[in-house]
PDB file of N, CA and C in Angstrom:
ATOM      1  N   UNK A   1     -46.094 -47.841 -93.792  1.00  0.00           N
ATOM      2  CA  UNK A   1     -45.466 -48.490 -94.906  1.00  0.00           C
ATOM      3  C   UNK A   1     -44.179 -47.767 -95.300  1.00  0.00           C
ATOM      4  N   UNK A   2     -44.248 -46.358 -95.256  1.00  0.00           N
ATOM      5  CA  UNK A   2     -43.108 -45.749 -95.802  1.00  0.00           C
ATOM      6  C   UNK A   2     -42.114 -46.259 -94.617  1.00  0.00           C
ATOM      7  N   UNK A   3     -42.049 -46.175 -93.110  1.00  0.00           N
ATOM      8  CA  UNK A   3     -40.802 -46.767 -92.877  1.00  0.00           C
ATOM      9  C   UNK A   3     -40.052 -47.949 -92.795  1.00  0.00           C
ATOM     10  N   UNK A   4     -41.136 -49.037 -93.282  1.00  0.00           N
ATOM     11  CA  UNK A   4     -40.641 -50.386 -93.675  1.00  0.00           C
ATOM     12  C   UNK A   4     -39.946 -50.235 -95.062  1.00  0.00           C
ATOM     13  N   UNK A   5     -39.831 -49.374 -96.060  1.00  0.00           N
ATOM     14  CA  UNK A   5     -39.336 -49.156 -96.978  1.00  0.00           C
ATOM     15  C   UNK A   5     -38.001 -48.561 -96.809  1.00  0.00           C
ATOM     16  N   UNK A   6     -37.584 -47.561 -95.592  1.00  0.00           N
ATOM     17  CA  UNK A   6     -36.709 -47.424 -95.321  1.00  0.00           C
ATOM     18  C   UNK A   6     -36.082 -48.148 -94.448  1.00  0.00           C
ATOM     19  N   UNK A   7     -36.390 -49.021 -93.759  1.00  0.00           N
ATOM     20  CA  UNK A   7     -35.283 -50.395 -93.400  1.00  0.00           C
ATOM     21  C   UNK A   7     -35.003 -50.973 -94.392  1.00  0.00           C
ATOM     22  N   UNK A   8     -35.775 -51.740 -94.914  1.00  0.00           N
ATOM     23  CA  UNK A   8     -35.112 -52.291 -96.156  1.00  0.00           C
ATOM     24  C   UNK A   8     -33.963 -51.954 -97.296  1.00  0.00           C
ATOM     25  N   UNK A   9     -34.259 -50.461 -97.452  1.00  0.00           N
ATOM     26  CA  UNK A   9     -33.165 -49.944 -98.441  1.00  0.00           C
ATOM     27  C   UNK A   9     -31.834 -49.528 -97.437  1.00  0.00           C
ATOM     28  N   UNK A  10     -31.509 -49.940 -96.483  1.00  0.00           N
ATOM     29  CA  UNK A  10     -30.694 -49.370 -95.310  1.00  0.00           C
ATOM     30  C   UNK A  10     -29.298 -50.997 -95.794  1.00  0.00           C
ATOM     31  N   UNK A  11     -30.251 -52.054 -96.120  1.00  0.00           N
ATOM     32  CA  UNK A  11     -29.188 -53.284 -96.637  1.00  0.00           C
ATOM     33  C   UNK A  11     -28.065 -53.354 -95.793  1.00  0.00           C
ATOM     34  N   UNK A  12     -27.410 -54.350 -96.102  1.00  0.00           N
ATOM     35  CA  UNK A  12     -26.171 -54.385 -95.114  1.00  0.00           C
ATOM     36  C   UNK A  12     -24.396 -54.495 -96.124  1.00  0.00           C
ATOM     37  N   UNK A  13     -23.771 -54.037 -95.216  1.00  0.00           N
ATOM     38  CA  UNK A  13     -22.296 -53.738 -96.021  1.00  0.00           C
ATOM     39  C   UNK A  13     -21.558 -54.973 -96.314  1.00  0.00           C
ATOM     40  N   UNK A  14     -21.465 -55.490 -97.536  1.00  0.00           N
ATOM     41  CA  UNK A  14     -20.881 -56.548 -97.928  1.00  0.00           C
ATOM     42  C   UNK A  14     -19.407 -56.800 -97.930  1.00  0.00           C
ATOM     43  N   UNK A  15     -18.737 -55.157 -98.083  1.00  0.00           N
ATOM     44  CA  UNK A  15     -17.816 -55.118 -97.806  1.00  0.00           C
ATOM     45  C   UNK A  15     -16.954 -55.083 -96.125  1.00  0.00           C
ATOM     46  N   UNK A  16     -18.235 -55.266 -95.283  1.00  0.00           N
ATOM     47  CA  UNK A  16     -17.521 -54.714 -94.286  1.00  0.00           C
ATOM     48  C   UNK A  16     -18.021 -56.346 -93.675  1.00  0.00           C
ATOM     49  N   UNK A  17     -18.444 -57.502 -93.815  1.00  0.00           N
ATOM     50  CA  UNK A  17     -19.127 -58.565 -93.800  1.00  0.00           C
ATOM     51  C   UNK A  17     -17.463 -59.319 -94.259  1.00  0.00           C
ATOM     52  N   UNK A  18     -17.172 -58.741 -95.445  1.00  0.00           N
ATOM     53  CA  UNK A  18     -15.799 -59.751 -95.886  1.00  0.00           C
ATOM     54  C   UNK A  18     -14.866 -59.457 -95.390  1.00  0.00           C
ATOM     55  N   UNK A  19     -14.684 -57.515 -94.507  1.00  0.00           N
ATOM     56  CA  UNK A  19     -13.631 -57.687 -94.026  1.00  0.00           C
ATOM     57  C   UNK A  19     -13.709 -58.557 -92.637  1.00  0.00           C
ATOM     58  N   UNK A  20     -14.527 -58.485 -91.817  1.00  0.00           N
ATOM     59  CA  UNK A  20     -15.323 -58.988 -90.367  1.00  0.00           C
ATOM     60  C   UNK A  20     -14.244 -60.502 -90.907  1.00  0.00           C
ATOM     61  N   UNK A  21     -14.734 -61.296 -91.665  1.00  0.00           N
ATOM     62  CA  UNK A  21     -14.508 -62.652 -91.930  1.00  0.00           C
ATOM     63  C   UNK A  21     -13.267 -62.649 -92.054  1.00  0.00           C
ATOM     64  N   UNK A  22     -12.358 -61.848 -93.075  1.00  0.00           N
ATOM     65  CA  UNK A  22     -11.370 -61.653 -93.055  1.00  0.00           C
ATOM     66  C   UNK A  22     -10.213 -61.581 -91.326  1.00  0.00           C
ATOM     67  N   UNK A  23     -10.985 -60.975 -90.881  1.00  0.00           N
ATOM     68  CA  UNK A  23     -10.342 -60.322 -89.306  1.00  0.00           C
ATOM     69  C   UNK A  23     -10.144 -61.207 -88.380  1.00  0.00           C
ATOM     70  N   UNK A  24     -11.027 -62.312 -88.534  1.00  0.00           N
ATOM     71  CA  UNK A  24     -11.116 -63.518 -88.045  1.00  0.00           C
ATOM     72  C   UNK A  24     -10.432 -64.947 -88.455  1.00  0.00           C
ATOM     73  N   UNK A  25     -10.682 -64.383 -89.348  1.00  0.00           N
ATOM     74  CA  UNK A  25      -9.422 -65.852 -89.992  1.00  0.00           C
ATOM     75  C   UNK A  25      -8.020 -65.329 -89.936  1.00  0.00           C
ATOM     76  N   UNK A  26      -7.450 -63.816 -89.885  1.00  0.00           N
ATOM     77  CA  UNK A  26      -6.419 -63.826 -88.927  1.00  0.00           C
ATOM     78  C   UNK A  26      -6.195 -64.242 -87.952  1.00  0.00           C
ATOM     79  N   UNK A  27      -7.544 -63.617 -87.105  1.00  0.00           N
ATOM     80  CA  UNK A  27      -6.935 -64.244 -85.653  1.00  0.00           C
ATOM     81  C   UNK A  27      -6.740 -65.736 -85.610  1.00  0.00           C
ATOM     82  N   UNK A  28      -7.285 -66.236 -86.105  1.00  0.00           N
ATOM     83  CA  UNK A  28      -7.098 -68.344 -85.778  1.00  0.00           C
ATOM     84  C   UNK A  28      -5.866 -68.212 -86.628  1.00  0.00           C
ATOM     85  N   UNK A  29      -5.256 -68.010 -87.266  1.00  0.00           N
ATOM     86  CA  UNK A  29      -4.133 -68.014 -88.186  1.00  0.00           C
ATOM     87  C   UNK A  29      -3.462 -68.042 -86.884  1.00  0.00           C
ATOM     88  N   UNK A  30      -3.126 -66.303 -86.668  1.00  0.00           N
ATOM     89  CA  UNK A  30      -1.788 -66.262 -85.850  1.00  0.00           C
ATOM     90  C   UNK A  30      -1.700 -66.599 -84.496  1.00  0.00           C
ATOM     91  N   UNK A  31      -2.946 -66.675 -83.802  1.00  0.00           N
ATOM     92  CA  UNK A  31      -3.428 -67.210 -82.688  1.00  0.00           C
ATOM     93  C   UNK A  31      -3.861 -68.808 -82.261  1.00  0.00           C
ATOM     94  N   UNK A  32      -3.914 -69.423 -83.248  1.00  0.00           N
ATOM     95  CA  UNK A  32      -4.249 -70.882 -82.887  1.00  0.00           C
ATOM     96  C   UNK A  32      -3.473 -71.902 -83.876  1.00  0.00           C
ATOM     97  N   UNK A  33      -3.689 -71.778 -85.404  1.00  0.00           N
ATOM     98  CA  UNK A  33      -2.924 -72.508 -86.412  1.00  0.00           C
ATOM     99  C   UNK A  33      -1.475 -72.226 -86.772  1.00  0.00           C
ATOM    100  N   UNK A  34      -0.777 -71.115 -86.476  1.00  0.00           N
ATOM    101  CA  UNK A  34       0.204 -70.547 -86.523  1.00  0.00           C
ATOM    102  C   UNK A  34       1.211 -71.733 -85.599  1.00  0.00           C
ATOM    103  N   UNK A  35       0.916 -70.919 -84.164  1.00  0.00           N
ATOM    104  CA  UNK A  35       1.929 -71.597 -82.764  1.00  0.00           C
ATOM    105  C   UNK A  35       1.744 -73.045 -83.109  1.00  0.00           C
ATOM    106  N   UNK A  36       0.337 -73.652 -83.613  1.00  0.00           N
ATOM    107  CA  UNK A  36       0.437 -75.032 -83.570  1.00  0.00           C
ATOM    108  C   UNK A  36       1.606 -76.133 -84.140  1.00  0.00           C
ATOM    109  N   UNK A  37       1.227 -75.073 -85.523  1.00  0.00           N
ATOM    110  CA  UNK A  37       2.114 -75.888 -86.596  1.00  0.00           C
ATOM    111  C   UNK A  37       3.669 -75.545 -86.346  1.00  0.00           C
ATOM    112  N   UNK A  38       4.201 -74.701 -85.753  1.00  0.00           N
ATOM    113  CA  UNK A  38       5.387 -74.104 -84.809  1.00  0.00           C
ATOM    114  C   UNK A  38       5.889 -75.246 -83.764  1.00  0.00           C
ATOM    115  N   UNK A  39       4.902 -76.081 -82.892  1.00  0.00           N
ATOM    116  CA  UNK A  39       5.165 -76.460 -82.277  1.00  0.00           C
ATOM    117  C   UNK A  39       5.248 -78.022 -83.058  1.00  0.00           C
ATOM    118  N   UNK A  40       4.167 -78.633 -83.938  1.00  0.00           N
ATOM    119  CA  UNK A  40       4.454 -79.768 -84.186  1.00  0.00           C
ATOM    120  C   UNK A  40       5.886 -79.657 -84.813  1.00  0.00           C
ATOM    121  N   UNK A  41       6.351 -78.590 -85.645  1.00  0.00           N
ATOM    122  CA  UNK A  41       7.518 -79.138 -86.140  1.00  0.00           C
ATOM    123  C   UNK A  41       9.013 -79.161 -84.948  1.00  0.00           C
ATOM    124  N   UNK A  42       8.791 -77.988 -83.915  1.00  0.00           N
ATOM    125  CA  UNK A  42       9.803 -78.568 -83.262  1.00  0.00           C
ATOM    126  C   UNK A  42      10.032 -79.682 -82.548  1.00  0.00           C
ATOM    127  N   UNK A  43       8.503 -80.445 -82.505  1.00  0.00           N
ATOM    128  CA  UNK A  43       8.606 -81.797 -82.101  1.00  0.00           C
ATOM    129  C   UNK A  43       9.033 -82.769 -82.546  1.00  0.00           C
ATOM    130  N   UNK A  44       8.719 -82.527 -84.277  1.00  0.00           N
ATOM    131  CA  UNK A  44       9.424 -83.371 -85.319  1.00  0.00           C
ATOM    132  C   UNK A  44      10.930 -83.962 -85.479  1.00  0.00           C
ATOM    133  N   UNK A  45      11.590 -82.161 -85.002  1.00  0.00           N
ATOM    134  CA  UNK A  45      12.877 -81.957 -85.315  1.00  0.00           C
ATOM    135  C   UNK A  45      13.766 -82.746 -83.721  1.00  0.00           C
ATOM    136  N   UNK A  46      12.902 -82.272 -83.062  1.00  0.00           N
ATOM    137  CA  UNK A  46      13.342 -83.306 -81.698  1.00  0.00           C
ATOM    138  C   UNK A  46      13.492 -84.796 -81.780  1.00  0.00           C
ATOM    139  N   UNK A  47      12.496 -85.435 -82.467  1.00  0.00           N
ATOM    140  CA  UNK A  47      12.510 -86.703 -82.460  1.00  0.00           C
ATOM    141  C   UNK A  47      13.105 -87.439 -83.851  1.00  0.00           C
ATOM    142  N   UNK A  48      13.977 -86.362 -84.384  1.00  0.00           N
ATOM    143  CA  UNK A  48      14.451 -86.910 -85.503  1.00  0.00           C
ATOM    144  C   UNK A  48      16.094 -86.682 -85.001  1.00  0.00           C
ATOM    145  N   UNK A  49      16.393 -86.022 -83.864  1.00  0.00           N
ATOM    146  CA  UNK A  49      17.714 -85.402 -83.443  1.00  0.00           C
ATOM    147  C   UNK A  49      17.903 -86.802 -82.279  1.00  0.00           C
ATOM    148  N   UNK A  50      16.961 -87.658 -81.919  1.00  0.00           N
ATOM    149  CA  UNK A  50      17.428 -88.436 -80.510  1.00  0.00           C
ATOM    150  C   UNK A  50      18.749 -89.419 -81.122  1.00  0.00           C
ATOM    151  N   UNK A  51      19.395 -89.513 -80.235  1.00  0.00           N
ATOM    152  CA  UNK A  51      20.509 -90.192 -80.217  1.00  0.00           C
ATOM    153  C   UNK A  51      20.345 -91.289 -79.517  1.00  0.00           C
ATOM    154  N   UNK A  52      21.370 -92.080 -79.399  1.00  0.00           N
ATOM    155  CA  UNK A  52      21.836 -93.616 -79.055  1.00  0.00           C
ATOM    156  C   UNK A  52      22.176 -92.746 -77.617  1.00  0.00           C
ATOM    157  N   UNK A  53      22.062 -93.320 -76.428  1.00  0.00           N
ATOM    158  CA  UNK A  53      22.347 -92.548 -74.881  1.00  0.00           C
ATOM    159  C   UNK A  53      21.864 -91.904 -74.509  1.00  0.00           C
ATOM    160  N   UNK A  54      20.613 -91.182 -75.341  1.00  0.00           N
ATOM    161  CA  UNK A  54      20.209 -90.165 -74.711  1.00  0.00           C
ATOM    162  C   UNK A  54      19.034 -90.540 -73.860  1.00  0.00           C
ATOM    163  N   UNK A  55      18.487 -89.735 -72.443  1.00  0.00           N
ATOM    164  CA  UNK A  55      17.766 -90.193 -71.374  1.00  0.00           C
ATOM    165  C   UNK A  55      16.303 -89.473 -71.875  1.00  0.00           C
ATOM    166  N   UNK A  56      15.518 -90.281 -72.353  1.00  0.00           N
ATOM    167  CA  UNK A  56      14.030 -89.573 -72.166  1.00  0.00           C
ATOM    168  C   UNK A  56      13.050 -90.316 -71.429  1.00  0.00           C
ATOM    169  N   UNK A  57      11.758 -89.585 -71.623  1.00  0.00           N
ATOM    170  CA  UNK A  57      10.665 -89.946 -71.092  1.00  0.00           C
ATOM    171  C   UNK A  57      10.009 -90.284 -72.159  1.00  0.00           C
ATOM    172  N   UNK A  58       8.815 -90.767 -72.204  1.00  0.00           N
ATOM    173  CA  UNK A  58       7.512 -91.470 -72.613  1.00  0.00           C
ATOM    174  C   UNK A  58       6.750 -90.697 -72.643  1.00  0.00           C
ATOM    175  N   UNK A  59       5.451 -90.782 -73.481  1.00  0.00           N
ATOM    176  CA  UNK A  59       4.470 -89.924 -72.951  1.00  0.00           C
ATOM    177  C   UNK A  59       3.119 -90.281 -71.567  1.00  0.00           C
ATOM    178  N   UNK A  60       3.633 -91.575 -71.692  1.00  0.00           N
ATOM    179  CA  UNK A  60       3.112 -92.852 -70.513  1.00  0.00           C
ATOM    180  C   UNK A  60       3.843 -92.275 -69.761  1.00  0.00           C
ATOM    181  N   UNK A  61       5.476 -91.854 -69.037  1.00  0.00           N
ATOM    182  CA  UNK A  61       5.795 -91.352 -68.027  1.00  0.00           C
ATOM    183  C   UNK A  61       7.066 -92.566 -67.695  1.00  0.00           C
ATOM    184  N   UNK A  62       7.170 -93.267 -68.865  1.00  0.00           N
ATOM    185  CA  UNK A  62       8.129 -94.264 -68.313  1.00  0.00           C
ATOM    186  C   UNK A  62       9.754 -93.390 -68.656  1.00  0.00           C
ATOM    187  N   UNK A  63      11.016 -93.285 -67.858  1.00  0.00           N
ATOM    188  CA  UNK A  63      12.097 -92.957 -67.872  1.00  0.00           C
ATOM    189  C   UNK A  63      13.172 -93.791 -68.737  1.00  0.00           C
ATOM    190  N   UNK A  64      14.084 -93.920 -69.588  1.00  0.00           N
ATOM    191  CA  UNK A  64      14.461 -94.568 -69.541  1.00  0.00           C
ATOM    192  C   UNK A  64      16.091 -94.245 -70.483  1.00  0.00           C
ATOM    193  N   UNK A  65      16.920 -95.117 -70.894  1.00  0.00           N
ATOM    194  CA  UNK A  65      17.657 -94.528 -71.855  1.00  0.00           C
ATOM    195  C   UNK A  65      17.625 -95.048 -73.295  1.00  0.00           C
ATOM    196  N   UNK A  66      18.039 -94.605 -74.191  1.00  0.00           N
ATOM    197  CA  UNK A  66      17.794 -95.006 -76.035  1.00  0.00           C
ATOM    198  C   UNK A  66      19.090 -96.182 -76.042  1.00  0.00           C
ATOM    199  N   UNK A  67      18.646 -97.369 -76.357  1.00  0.00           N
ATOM    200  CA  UNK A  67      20.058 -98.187 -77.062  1.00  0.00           C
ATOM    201  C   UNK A  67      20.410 -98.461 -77.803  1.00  0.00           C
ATOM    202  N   UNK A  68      18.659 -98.347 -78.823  1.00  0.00           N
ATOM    203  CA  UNK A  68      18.747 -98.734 -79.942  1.00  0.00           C
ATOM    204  C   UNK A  68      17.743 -97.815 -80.960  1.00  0.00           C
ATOM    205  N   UNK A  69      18.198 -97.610 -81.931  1.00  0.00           N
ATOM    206  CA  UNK A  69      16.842 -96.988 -83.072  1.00  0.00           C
ATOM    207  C   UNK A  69      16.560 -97.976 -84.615  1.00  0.00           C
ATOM    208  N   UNK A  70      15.566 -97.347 -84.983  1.00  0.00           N
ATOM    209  CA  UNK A  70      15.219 -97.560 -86.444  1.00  0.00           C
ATOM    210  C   UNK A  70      14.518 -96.282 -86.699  1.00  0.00           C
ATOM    211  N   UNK A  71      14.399 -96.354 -88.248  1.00  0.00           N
ATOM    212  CA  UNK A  71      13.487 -95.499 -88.453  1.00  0.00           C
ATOM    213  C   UNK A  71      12.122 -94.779 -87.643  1.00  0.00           C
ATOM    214  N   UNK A  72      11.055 -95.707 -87.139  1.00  0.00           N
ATOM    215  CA  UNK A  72       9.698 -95.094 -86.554  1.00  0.00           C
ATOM    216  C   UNK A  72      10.026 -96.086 -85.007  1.00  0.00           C
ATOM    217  N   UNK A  73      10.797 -96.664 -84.449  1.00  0.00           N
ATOM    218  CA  UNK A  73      10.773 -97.207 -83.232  1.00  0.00           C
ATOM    219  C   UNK A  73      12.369 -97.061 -82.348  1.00  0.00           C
ATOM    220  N   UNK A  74      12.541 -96.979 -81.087  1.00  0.00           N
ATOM    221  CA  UNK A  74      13.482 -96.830 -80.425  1.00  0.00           C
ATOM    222  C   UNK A  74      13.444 -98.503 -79.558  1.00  0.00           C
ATOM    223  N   UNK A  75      14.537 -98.626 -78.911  1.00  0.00           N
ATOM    224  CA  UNK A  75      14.624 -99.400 -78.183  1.00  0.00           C
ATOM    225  C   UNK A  75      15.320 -98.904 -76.975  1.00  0.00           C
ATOM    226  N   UNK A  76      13.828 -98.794 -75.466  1.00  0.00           N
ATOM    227  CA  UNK A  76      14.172 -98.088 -74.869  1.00  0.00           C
ATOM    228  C   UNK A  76      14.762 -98.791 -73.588  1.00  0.00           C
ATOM    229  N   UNK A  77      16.101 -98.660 -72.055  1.00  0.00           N
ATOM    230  CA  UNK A  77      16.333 -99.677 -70.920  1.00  0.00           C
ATOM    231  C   UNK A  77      15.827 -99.009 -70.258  1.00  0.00           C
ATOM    232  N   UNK A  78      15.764 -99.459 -69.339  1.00  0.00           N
ATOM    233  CA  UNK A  78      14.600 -98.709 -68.018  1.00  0.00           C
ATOM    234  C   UNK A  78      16.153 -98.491 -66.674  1.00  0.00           C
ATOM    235  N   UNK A  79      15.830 -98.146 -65.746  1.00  0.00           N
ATOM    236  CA  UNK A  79      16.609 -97.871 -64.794  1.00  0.00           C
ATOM    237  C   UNK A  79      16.959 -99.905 -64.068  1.00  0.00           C
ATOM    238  N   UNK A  80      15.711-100.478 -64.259  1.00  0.00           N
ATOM    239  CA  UNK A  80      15.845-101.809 -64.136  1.00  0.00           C
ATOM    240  C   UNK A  80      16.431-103.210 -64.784  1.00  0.00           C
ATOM    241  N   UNK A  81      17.195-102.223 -65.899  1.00  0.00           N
ATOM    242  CA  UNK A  81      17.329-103.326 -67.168  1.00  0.00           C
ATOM    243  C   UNK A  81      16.928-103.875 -68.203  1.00  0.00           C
ATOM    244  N   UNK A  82      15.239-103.425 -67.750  1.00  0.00           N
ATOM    245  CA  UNK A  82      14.028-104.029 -68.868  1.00  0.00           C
ATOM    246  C   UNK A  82      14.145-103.305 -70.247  1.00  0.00           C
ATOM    247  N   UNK A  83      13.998-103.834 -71.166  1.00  0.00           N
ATOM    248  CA  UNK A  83      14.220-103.450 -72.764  1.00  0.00           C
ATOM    249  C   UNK A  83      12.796-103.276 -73.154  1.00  0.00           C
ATOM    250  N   UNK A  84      12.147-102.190 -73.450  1.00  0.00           N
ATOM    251  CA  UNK A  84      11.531-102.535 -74.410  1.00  0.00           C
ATOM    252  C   UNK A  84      11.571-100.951 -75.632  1.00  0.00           C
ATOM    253  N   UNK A  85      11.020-101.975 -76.932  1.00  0.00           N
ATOM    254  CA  UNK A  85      10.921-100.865 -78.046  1.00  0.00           C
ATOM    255  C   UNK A  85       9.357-100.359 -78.337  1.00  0.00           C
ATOM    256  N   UNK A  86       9.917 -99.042 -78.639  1.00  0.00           N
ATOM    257  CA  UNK A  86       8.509 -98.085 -78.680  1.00  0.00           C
ATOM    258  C   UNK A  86       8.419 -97.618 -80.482  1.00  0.00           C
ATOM    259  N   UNK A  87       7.399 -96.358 -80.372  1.00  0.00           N
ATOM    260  CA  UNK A  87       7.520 -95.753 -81.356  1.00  0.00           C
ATOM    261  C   UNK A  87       8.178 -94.555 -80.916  1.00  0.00           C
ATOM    262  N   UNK A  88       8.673 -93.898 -81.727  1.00  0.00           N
ATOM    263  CA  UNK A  88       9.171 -92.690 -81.980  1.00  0.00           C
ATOM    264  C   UNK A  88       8.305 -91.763 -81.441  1.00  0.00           C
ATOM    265  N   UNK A  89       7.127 -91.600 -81.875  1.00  0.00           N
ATOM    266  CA  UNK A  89       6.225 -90.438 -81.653  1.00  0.00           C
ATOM    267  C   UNK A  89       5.601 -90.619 -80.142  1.00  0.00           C
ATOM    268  N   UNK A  90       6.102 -91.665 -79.268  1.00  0.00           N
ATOM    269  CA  UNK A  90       5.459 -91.796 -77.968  1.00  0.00           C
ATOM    270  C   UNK A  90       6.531 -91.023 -77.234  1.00  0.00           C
ATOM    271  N   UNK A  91       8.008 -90.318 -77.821  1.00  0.00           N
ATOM    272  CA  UNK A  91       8.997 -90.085 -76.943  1.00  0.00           C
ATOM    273  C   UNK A  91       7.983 -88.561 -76.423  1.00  0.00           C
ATOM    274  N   UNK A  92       8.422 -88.278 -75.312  1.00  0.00           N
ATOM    275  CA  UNK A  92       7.574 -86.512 -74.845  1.00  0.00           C
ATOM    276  C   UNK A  92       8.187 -85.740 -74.616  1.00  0.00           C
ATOM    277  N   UNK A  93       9.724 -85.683 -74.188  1.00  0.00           N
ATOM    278  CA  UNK A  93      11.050 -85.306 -73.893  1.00  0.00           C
ATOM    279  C   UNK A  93      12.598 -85.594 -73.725  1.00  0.00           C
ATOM    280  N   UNK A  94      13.231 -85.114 -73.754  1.00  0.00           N
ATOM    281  CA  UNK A  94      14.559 -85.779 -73.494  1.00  0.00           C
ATOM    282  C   UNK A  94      14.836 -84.738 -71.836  1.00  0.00           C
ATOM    283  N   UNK A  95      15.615 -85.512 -71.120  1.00  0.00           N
ATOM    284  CA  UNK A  95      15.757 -85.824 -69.981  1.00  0.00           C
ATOM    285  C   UNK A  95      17.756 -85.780 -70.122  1.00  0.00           C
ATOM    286  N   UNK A  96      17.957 -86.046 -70.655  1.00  0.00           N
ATOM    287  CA  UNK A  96      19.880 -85.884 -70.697  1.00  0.00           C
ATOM    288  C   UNK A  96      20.052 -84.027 -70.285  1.00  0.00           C
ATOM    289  N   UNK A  97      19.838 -83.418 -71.487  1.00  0.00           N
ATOM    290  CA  UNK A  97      20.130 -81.998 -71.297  1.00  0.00           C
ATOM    291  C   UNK A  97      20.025 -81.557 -69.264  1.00  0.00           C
ATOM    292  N   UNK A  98      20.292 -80.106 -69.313  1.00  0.00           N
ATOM    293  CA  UNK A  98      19.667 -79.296 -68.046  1.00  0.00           C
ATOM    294  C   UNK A  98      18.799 -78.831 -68.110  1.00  0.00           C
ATOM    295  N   UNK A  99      17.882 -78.734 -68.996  1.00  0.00           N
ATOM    296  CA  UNK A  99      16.681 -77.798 -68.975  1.00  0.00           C
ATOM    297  C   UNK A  99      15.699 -79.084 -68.202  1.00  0.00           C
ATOM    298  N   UNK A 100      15.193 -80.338 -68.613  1.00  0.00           N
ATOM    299  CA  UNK A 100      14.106 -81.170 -67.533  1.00  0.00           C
ATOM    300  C   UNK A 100      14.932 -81.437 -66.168  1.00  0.00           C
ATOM    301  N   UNK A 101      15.728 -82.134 -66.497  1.00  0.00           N
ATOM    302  CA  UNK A 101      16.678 -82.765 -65.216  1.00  0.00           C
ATOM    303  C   UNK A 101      16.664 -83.859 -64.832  1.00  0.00           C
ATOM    304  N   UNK A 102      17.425 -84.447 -64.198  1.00  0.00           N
ATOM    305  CA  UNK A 102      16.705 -86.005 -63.939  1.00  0.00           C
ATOM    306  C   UNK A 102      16.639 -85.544 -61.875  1.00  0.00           C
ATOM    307  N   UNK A 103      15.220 -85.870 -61.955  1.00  0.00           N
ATOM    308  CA  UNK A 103      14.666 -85.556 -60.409  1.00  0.00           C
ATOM    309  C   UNK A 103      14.961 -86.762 -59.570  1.00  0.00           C
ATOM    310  N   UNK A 104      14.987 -87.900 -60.149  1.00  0.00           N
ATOM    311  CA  UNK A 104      15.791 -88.786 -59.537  1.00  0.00           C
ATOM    312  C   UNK A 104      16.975 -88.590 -58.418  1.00  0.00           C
ATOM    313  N   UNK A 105      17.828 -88.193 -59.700  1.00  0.00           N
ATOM    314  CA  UNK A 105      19.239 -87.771 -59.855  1.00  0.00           C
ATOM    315  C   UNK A 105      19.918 -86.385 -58.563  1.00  0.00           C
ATOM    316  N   UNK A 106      18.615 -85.974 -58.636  1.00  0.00           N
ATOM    317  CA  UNK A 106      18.720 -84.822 -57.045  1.00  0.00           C
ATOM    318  C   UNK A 106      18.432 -85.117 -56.319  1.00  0.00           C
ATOM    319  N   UNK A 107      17.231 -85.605 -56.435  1.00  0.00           N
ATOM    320  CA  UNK A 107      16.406 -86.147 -54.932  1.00  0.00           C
ATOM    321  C   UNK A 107      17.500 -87.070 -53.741  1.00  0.00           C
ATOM    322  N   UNK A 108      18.797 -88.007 -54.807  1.00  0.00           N
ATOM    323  CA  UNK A 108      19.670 -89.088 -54.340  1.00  0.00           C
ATOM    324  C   UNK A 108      20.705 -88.208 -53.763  1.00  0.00           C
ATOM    325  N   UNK A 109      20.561 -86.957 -54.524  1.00  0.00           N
ATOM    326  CA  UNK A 109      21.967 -85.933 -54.186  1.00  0.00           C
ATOM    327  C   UNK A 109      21.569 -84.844 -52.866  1.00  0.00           C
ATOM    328  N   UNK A 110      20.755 -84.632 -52.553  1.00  0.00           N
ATOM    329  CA  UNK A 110      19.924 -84.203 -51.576  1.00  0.00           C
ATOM    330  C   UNK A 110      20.298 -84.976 -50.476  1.00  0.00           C
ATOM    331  N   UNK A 111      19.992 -86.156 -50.140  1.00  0.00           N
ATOM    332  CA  UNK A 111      19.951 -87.138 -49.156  1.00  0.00           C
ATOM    333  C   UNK A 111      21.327 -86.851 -48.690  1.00  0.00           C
TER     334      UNK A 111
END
């Protein structure tokens, strides 16, 4: 009996329980919720910067160029002529700059 009395009074550290919890909700902070919210906004800022000419992609994978905007929809031409309008939030990249490229555009220059 006496050493069941001394487990019991042995209790556990409450303070070291809140820091544990504490230590952890850092890590998802700067490790998971942090970069996230980092990244939705430079996505934001991307799709609030597209211009009239500029060449993107879809998140479907369709290519095409901007002719037209509104507020939440673009109106996108295809390499074929075809028109159609999207939303905004389906754009996945822009394709004008040098950083994607248009692979097209080499593959023809290659030949």
């Amino acid at each position: 009996m006496h050493s069941f009395l001394l487990q019991a009074q042995g209790g556990t550290d409450i303070t070291g329980m809140i820091m544990m919890f504490v230590l952890v909700g850092g890590v998802f902070y700067f490790f998971m919720i942090r970069p996230q919210s980092k990244k939705a906004k430079a996505q934001k800022n991307f799709r609030e910067s597209l211009k009239k000419g500029d060449k993107v992609v879809t998140i479907g994978g369709i290519h095409g160029r901007i002719k037209d905007q509104n507020d939440s929809t673009i109106m996108l031409e295809t390499d074929g002529g075809a028109k159609m309008r999207i939303e905004k939030s389906a754009i996945s990249m822009e394709m004008s700059s040098g950083d994607g490229g248009d692979a097209s555009a080499e593959i023809e220059q290659n030949k």
